[in-house]
Protein backbone atom coordinates (compact mmCIF):
# COMPACT_ATOMS: atom_id res chain seq x y z
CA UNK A 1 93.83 94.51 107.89
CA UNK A 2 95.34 94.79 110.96
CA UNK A 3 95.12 98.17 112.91
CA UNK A 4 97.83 100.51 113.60
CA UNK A 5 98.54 103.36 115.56
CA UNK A 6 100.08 106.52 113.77
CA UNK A 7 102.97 108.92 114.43
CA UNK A 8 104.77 111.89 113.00
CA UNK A 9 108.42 112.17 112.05
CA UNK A 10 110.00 115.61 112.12
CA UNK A 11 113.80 117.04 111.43
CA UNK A 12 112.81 120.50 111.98
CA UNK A 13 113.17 121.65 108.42
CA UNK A 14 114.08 124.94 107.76
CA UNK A 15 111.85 126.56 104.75
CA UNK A 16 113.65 129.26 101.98
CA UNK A 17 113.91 132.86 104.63
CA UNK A 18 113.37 131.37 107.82
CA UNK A 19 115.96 131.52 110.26
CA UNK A 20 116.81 128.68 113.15
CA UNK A 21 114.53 130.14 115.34
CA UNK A 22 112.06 130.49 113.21
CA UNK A 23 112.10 126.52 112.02
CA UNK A 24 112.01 125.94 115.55
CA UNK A 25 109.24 127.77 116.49
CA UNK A 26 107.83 126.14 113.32
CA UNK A 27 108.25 122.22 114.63
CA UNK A 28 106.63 123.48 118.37
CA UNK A 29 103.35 124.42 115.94
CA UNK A 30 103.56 121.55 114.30
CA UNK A 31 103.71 118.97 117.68
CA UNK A 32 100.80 121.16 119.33
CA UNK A 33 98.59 120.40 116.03
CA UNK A 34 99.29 116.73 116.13
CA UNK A 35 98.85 116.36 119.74
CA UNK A 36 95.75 117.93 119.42
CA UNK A 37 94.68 115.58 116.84
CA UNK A 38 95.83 112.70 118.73
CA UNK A 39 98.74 111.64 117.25
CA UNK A 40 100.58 108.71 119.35
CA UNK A 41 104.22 110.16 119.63
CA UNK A 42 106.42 112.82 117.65
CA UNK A 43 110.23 112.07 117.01
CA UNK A 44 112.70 114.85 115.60
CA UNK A 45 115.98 113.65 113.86
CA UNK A 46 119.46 114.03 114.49
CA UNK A 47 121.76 115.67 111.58
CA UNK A 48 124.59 117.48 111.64
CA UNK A 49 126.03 120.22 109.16
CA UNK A 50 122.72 121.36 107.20
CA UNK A 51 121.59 124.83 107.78
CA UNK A 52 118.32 123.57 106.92
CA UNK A 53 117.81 121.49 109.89
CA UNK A 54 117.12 122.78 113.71
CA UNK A 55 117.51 119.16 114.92
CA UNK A 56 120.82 118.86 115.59
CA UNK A 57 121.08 119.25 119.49
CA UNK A 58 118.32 116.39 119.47
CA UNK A 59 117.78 116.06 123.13
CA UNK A 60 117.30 119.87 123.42
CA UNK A 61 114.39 119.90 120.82
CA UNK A 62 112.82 116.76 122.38
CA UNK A 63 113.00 118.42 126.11
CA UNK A 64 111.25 122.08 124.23
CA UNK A 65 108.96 120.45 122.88
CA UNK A 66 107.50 118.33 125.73
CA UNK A 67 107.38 121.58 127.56
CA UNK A 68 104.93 122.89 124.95
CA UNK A 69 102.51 120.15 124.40
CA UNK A 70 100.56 118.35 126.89
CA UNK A 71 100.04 114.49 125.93
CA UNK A 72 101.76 113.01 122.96
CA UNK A 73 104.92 111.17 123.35
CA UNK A 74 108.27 113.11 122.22
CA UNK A 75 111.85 111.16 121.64
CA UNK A 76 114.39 110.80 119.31
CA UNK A 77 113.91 109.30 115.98
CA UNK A 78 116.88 108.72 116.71
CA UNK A 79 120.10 109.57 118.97
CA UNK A 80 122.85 108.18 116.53
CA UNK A 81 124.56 106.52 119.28
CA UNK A 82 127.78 106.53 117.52
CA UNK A 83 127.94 110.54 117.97
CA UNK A 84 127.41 109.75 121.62
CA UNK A 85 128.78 107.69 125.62
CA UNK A 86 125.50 105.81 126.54
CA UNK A 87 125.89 106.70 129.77
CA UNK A 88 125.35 110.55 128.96
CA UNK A 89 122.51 109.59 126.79
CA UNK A 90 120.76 107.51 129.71
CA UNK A 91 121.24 110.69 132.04
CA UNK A 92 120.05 112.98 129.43
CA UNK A 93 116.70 110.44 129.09
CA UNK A 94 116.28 109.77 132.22
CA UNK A 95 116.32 113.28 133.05
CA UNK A 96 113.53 113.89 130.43
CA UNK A 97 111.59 111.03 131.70
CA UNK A 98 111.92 112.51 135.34
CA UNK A 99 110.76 115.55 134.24
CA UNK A 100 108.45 114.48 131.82
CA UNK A 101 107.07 111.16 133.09
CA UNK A 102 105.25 108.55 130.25
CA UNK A 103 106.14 110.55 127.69
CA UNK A 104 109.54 110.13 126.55
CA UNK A 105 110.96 107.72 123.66
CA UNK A 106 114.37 106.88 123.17
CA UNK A 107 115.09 105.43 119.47
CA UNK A 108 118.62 104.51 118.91
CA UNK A 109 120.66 104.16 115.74
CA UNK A 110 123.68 103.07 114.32
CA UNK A 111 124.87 106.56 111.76
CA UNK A 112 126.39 109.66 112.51
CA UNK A 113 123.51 110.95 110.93
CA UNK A 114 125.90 113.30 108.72
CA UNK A 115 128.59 113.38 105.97
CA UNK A 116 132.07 111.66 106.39
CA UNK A 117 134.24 115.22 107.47
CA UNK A 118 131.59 116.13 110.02
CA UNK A 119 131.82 112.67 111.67
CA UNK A 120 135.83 113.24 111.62
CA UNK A 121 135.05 116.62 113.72
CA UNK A 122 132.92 114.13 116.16
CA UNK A 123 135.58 112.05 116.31
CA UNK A 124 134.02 109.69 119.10
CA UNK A 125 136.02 106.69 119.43
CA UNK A 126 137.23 107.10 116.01
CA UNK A 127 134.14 105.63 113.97
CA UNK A 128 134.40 102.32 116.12
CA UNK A 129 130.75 103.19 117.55
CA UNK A 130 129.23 101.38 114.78
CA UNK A 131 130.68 98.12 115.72
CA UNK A 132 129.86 98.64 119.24
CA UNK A 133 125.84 99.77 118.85
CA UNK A 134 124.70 96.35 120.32
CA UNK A 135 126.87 96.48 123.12
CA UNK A 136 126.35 99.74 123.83
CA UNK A 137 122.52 99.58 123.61
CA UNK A 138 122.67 97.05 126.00
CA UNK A 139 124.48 99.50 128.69
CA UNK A 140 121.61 102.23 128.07
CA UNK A 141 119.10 99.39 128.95
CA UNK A 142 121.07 99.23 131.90
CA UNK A 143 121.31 102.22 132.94
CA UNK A 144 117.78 103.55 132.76
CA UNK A 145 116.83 100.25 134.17
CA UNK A 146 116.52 98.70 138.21
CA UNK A 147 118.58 99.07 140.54
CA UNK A 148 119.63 95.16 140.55
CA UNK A 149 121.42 95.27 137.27
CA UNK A 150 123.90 98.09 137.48
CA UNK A 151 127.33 98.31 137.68
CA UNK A 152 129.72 100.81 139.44
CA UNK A 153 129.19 103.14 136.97
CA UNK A 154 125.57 104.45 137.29
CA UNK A 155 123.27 106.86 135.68
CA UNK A 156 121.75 109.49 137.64
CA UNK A 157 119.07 110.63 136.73
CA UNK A 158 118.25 107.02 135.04
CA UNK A 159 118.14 104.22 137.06
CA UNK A 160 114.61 102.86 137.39
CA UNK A 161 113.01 105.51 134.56
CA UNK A 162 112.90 102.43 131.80
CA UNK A 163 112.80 104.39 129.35
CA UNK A 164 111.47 102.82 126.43
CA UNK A 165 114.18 102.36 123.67
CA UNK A 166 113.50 101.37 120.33
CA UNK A 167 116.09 100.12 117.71
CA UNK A 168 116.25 102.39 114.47
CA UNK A 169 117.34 101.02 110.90
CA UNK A 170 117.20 101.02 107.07
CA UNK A 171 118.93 97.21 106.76
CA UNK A 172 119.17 93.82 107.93
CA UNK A 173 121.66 94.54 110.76
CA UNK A 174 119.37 96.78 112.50
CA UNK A 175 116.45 94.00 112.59
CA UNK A 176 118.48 91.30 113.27
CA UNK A 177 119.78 93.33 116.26
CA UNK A 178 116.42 94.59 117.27
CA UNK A 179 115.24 90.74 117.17
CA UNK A 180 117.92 89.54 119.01
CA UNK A 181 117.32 92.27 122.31
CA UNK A 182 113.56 91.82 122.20
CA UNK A 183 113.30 95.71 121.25
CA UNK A 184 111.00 97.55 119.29
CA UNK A 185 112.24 98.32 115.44
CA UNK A 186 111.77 101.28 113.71
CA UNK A 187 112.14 101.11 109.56
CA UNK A 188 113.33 103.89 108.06
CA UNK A 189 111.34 103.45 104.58
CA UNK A 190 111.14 107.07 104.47
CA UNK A 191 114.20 107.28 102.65
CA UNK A 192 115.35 103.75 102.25
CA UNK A 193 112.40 101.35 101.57
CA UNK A 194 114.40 98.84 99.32
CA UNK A 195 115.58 96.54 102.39
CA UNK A 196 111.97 96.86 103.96
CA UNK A 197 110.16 93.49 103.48
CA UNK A 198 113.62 91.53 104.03
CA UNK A 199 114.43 93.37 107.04
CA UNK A 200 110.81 93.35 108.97
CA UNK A 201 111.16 89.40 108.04
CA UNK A 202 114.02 89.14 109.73
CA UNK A 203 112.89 90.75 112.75
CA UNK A 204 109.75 88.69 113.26
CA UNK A 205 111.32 85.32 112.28
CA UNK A 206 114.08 86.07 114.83
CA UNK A 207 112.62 87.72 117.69
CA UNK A 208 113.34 87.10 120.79
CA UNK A 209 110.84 87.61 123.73
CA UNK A 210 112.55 90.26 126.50
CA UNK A 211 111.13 92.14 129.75
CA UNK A 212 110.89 95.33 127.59
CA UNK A 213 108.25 93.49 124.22
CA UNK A 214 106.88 90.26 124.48
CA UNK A 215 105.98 90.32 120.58
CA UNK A 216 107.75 91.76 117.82
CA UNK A 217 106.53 95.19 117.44
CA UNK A 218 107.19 97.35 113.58
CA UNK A 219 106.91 100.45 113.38
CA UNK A 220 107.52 101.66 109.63
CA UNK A 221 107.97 105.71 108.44
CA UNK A 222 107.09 106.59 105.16
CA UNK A 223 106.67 110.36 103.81
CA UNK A 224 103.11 111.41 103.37
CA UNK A 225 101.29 113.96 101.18
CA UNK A 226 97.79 114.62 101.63
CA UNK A 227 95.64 117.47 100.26
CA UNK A 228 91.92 117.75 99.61
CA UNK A 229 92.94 116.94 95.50
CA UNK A 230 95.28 115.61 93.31
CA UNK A 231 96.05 118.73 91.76
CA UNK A 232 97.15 120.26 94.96
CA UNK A 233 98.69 117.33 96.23
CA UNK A 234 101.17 116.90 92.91
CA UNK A 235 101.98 121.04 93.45
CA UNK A 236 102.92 121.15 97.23
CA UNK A 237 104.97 117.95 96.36
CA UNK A 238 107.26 119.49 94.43
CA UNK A 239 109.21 120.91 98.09
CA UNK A 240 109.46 117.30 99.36
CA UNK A 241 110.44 115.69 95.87
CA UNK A 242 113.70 118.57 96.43
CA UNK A 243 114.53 117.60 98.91
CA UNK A 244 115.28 114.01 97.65
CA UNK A 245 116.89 115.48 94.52
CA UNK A 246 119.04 117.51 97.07
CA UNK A 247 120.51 114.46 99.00
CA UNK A 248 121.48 112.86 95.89
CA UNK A 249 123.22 115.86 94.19
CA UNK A 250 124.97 116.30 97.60
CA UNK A 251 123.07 120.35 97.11
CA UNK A 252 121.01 120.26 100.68
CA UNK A 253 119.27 123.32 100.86
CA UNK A 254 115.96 124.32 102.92
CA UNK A 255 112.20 123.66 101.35
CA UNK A 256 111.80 125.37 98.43
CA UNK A 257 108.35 127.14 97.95
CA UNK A 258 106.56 125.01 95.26
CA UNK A 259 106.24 125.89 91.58
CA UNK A 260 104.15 125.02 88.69
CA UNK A 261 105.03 122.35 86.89
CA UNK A 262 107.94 121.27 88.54
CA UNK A 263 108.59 118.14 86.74
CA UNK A 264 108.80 119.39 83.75
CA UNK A 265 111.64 121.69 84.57
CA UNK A 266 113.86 118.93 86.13
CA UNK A 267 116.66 117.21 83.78
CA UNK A 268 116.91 113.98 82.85
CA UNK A 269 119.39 112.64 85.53
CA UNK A 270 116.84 114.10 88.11
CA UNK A 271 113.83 112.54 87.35
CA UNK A 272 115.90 109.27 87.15
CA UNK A 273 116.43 109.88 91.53
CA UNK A 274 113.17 110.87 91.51
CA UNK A 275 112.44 107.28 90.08
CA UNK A 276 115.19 105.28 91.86
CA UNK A 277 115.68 107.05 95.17
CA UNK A 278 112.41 108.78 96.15
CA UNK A 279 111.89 106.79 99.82
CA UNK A 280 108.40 105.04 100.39
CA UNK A 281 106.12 107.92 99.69
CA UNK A 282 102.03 107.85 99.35
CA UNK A 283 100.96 111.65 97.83
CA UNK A 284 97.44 112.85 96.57
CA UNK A 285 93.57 112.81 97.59
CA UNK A 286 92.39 111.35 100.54
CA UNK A 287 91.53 108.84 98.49
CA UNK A 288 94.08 108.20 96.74
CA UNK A 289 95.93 107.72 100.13
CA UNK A 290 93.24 105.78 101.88
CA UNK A 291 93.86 103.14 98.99
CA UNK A 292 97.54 103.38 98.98
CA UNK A 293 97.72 102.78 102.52
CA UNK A 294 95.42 99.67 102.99
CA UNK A 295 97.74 98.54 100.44
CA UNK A 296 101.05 99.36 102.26
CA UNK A 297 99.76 97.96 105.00
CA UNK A 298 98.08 94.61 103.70
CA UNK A 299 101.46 93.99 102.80
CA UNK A 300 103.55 94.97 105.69
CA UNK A 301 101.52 94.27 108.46
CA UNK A 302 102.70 97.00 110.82
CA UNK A 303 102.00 97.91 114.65
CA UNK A 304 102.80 101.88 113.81
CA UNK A 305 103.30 104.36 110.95
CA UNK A 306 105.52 107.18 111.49
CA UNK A 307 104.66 109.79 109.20
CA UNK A 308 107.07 112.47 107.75
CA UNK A 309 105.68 115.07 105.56
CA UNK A 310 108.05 117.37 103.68
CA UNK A 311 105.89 120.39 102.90
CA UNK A 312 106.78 124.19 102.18
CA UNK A 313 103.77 126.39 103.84
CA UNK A 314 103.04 125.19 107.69
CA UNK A 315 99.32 125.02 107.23
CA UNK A 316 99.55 122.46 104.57
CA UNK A 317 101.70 120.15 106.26
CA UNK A 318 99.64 120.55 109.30
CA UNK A 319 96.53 119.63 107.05
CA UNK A 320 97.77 116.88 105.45
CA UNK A 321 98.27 115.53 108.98
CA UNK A 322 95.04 116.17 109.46
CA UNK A 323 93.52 114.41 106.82
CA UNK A 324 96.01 111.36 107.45
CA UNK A 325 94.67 111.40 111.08
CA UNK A 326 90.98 111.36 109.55
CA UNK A 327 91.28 108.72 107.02
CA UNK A 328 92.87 106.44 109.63
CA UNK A 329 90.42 106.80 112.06
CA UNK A 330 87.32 106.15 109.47
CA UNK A 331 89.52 102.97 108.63
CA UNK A 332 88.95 101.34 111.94
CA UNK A 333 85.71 103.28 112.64
């Protein structure tokens, strides 16, 4: 089985009573545990018009929280490019990456990361964005990169910080444009994981060598819930198996508190998400998940897994990185 490194995926949830601040101060606790346990990077999510998300104002989060950890990588996961001018995105980055040296990510993708009316109020360039994400990748490259291959136009701070960018998607498009620039690619499997195998195919049969990779490199996020037994494992889930029921009832709302028995008290039509939507998810005992994820990953193959764990009370989502973290590490003991 081939090794992997592991990462953690945040939005900066909200729970039921907290206020912005408060989820905030939250996601901070949460990057100091992982960095502590030696987790390889954190990325926080961009979204737009859900009072249960602090994530927003991406770059913001990404610059507090490298000021309050010491050595794990922080970045987007991602910038939704179409929200944003690359050249204000390579100053923003390369400003991080000035201040922040070795430890800054910049994953790029190709959504406005929020609902049709919101992306009206964004209004940049009129939704065209989309169609322009290769091009306009190509002009961040350039702009965080040497001083022999910029234009007129330059970004300051930028130029010679080489940031690394990686190339975020949940379909073929994405891979075949992450293959194409020689860039890292980031699956979204979290909540997507239907286009997986066909898209990381893609990307490795049509990758093209670059000065930023040399070899295709996958990174794949999938939700993770780990406690110390089943039984505890199936009740915490029931905040992250909302939250899934939420998107596809178009009723977003912050993490619920678990409850007993939660199934049983959904309907009909909301099990049937539960059983069609629910993104790539591994939940239970640690051994449960150690043999879930040799089997994720004898059949994906992947350089990196970028965790997301959806979990009401703080200390149990911090624990369930922690046994993630420990069951990894006996795996390549």
């Amino acid at each position: 089985m081939k090794k992997f490194d592991i990462s953690v995926l945040s939005v900066a949830p909200l729970r039921q009573g907290e206020t912005m601040k408060q989820g905030i101060d939250s996601a901070v606790s949460l990057a100091k545990a992982v960095d502590n346990m030696g987790y390889k990077r954190i990325w926080f999510a961009e979204h737009h018009n859900h009072d249960a998300y602090a994530s927003a104002a991406t770059v913001s989060i990404v610059q507090h929280i490298l000021a309050n950890t010491k050595d794990i990588r922080v970045g987007s996961g991602g910038i939704m490019l179409p929200n944003h001018s690359p050249l204000i995105v390579a100053e923003q980055f390369g400003t991080l990456e000035t201040l922040y040296p070795n430890r800054v990510d910049l994953a790029l993708g190709r959504a406005p990361g929020t609902d049709q009316k919101t992306a009206d109020v964004i209004r940049r360039s009129n939704h065209n964005g989309v169609f322009f994400f290769e091009r306009e990748v190509n002009d961040i490259l350039r702009f965080v990169g040497d001083k022999s291959v910029q234009g007129e136009v330059r970004a300051y701070p930028g130029i010679g910080t080489h940031v690394p960018v990686f190339v975020l998607g949940s379909s073929t498009d994405s891979a075949e444009i992450a293959a194409k620039l020689g860039l890292p690619y980031a699956f979204g499997a979290q909540f997507s994981p239907h286009a997986m195998e066909e898209a990381l195919s893609i990307y490795r049969e049509n990758f093209q060598p670059s000065s930023y990779l040399q070899e295709p490199y996958v990174i794949a996020c999938i939700n993770v819930i780990a406690a110390e037994s089943m039984e505890e494992a199936s009740f915490i889930s029931a905040s992250h198996l909302q939250v899934y029921i939420d998107i596809y009832t178009n009723n977003l709302s912050k993490l619920i508190p678990p409850t007993e028995n939660f199934l049983e008290s959904l309907s009909q039509f909301e099990l049937e998400i539960l059983h069609s939507r629910l993104g790539y998810t591994i939940m239970g005992d640690p051994e449960t998940i150690r043999h879930e994820l040799i089997e994720f990953q004898q059949m994906y193959q992947v350089d990196e897994l970028i965790v997301l764990s959806n979990i009401y009370e703080l200390s149990k989502e911090i624990q369930s990185y922690e046994i993630f973290k420990h069951i990894v590490d006996e795996l390549f003991e």
